[in-house]
N, C-alpha and C. Protein backbone atom coordinates (compact mmCIF):
# COMPACT_ATOMS: atom_id res chain seq x y z
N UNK A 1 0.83 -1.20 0.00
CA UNK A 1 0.00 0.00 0.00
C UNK A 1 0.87 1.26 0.00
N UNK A 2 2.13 1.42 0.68
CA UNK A 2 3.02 2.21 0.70
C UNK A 2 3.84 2.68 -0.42
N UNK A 3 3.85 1.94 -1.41
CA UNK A 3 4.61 2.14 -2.85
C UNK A 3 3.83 2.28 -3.57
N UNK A 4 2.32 2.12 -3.77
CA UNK A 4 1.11 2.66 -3.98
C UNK A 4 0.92 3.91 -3.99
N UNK A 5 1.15 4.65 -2.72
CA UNK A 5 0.79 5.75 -2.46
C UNK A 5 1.94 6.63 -2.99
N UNK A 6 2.90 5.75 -2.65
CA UNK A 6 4.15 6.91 -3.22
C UNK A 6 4.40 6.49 -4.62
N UNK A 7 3.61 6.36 -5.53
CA UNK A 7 3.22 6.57 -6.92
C UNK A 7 2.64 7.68 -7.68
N UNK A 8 1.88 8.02 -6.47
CA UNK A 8 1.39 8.65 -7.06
C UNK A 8 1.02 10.27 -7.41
N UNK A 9 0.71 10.75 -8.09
CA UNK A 9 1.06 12.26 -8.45
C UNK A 9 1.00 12.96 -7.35
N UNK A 10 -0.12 13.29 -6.47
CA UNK A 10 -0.18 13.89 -5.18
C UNK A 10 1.83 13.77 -4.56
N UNK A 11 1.75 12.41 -4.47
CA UNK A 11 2.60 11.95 -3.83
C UNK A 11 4.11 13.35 -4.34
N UNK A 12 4.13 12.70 -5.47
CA UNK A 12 5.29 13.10 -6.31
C UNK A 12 5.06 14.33 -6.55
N UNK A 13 4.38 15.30 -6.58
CA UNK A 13 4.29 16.88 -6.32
C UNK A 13 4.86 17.22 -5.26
N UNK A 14 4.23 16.66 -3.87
CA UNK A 14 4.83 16.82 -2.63
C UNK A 14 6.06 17.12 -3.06
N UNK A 15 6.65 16.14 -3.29
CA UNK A 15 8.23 15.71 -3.08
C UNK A 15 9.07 16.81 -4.06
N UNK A 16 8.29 16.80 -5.32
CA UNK A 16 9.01 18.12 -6.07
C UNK A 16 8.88 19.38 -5.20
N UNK A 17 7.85 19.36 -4.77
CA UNK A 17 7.59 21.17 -4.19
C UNK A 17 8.60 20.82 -2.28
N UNK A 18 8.29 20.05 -2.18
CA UNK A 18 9.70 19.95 -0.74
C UNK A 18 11.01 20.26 -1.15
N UNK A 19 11.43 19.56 -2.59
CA UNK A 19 12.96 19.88 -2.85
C UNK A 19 13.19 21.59 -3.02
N UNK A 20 11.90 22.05 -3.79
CA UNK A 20 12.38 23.63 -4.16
C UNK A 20 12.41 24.20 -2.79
N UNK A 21 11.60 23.91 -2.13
CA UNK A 21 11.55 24.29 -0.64
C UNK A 21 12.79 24.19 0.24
N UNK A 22 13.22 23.20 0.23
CA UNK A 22 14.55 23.17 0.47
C UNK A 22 15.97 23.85 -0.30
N UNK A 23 15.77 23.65 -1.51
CA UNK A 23 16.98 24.71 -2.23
C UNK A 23 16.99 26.61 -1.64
N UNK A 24 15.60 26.55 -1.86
CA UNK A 24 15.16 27.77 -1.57
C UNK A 24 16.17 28.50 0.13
N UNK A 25 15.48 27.62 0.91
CA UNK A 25 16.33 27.47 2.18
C UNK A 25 17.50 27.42 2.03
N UNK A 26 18.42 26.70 0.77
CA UNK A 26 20.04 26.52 1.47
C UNK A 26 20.17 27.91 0.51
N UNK A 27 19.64 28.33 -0.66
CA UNK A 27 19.86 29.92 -1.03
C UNK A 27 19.69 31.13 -0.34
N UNK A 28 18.65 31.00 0.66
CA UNK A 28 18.90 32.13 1.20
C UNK A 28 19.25 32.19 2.88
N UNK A 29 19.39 31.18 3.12
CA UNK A 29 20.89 30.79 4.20
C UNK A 29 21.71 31.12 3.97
N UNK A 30 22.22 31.05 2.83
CA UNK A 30 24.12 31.19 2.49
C UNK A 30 23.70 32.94 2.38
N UNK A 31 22.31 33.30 1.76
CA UNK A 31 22.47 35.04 1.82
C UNK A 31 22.14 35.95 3.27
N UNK A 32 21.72 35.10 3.79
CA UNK A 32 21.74 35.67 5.34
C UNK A 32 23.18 35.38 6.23
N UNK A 33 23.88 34.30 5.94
CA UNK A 33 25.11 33.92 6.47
C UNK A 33 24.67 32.99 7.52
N UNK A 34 23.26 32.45 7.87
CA UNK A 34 22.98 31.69 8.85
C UNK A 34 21.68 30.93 8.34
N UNK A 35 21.38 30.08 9.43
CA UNK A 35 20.46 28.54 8.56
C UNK A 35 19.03 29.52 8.87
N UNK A 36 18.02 29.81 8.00
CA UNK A 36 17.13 30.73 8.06
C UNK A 36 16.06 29.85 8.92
N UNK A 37 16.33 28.51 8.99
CA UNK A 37 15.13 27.42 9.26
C UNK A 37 13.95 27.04 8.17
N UNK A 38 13.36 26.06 8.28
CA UNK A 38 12.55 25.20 7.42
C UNK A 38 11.66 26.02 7.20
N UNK A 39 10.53 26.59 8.06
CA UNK A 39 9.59 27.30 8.30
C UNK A 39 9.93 28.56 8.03
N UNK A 40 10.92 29.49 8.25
CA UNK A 40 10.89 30.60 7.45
C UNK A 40 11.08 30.67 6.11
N UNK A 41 11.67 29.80 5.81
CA UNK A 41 11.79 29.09 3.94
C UNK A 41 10.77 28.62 3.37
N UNK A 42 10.52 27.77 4.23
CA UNK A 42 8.59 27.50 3.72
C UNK A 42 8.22 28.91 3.75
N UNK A 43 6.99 29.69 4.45
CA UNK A 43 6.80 30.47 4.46
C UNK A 43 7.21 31.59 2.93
N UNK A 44 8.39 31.96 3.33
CA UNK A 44 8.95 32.72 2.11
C UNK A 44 8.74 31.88 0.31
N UNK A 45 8.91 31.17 0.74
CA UNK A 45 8.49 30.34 -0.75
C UNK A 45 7.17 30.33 -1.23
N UNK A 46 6.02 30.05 -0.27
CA UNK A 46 4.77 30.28 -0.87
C UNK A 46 4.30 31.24 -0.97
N UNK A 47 4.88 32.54 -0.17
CA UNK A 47 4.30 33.90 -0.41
C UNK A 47 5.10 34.19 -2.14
N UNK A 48 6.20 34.34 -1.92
CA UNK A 48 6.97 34.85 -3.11
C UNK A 48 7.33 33.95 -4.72
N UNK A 49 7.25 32.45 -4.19
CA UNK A 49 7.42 31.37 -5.25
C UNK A 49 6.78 30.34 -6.10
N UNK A 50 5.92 29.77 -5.11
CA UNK A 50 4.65 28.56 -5.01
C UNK A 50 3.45 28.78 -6.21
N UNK A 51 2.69 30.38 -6.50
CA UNK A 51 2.37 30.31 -7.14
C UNK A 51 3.04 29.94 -8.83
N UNK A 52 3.99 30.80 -8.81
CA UNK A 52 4.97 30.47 -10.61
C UNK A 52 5.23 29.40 -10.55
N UNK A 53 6.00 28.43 -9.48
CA UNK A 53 6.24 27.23 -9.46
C UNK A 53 4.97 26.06 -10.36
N UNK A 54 3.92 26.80 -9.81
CA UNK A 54 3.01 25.25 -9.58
C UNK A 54 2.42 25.45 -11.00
N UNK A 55 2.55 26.75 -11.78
CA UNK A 55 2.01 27.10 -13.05
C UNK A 55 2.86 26.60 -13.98
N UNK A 56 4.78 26.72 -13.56
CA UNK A 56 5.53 26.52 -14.71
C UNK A 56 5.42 24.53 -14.07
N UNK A 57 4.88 24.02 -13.01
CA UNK A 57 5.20 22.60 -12.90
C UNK A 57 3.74 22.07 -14.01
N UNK A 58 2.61 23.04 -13.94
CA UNK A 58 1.15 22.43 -14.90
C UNK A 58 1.43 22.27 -16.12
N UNK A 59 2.15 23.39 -16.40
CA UNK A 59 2.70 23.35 -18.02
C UNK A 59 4.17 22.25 -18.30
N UNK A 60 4.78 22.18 -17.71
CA UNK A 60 5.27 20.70 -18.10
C UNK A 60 4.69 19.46 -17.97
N UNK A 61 4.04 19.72 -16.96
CA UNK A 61 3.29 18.27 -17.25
C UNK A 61 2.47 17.87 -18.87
N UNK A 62 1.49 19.25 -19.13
CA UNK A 62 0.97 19.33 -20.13
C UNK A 62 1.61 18.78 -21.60
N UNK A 63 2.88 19.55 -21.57
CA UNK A 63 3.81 18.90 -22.47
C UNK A 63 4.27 17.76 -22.49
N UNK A 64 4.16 16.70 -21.35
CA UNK A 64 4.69 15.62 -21.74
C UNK A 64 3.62 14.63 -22.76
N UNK A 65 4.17 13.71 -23.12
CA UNK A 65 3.69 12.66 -24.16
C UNK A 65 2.72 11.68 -23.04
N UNK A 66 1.47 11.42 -23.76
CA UNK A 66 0.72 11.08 -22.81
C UNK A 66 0.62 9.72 -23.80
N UNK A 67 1.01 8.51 -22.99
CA UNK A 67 1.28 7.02 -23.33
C UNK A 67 0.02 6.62 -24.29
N UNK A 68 0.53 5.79 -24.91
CA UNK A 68 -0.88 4.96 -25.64
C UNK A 68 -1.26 3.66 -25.19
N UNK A 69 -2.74 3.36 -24.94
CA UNK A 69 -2.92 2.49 -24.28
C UNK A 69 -1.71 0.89 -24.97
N UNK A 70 -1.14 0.76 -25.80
CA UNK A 70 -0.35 -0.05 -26.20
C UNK A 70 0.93 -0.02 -25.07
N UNK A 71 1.04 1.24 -24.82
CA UNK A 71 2.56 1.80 -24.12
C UNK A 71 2.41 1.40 -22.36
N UNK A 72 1.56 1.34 -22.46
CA UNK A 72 0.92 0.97 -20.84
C UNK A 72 0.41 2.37 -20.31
């Protein structure tokens, strides 16, 4: 049930939007000179990032090649 769940798109959005979340954090750590924390990085990311993110993540998806039932 566990490899199930982590199949799936929900799943795998999470995990993309945690990594930017995290880059985000070690970028503007190194510009403060100190670890800003998770939560102020969160925070700062969805006010300033989250929306463009999740628009430029719809439109790639859009673009990808969508399988034929032959392809599985």
């Amino acid at each position: 049930m566990e490899d199930l769940l982590k199949n799936t798109t929900l799943y795998q959005e999470f995990l993309a939007e945690r990594e930017e979340i995290m880059k985000h954090k070690w970028i503007e750590s190194e510009r403060a000179g100190y670890d800003i924390g998770f939560e102020r990085a969160l925070a700062d990311w969805i006010v300033n990032h989250r929306a463009a993110w999740r628009r430029w993540r719809r439109n790639l998806r859009a673009l990808e090649p969508i399988p034929s039932p032959a392809q599985g």
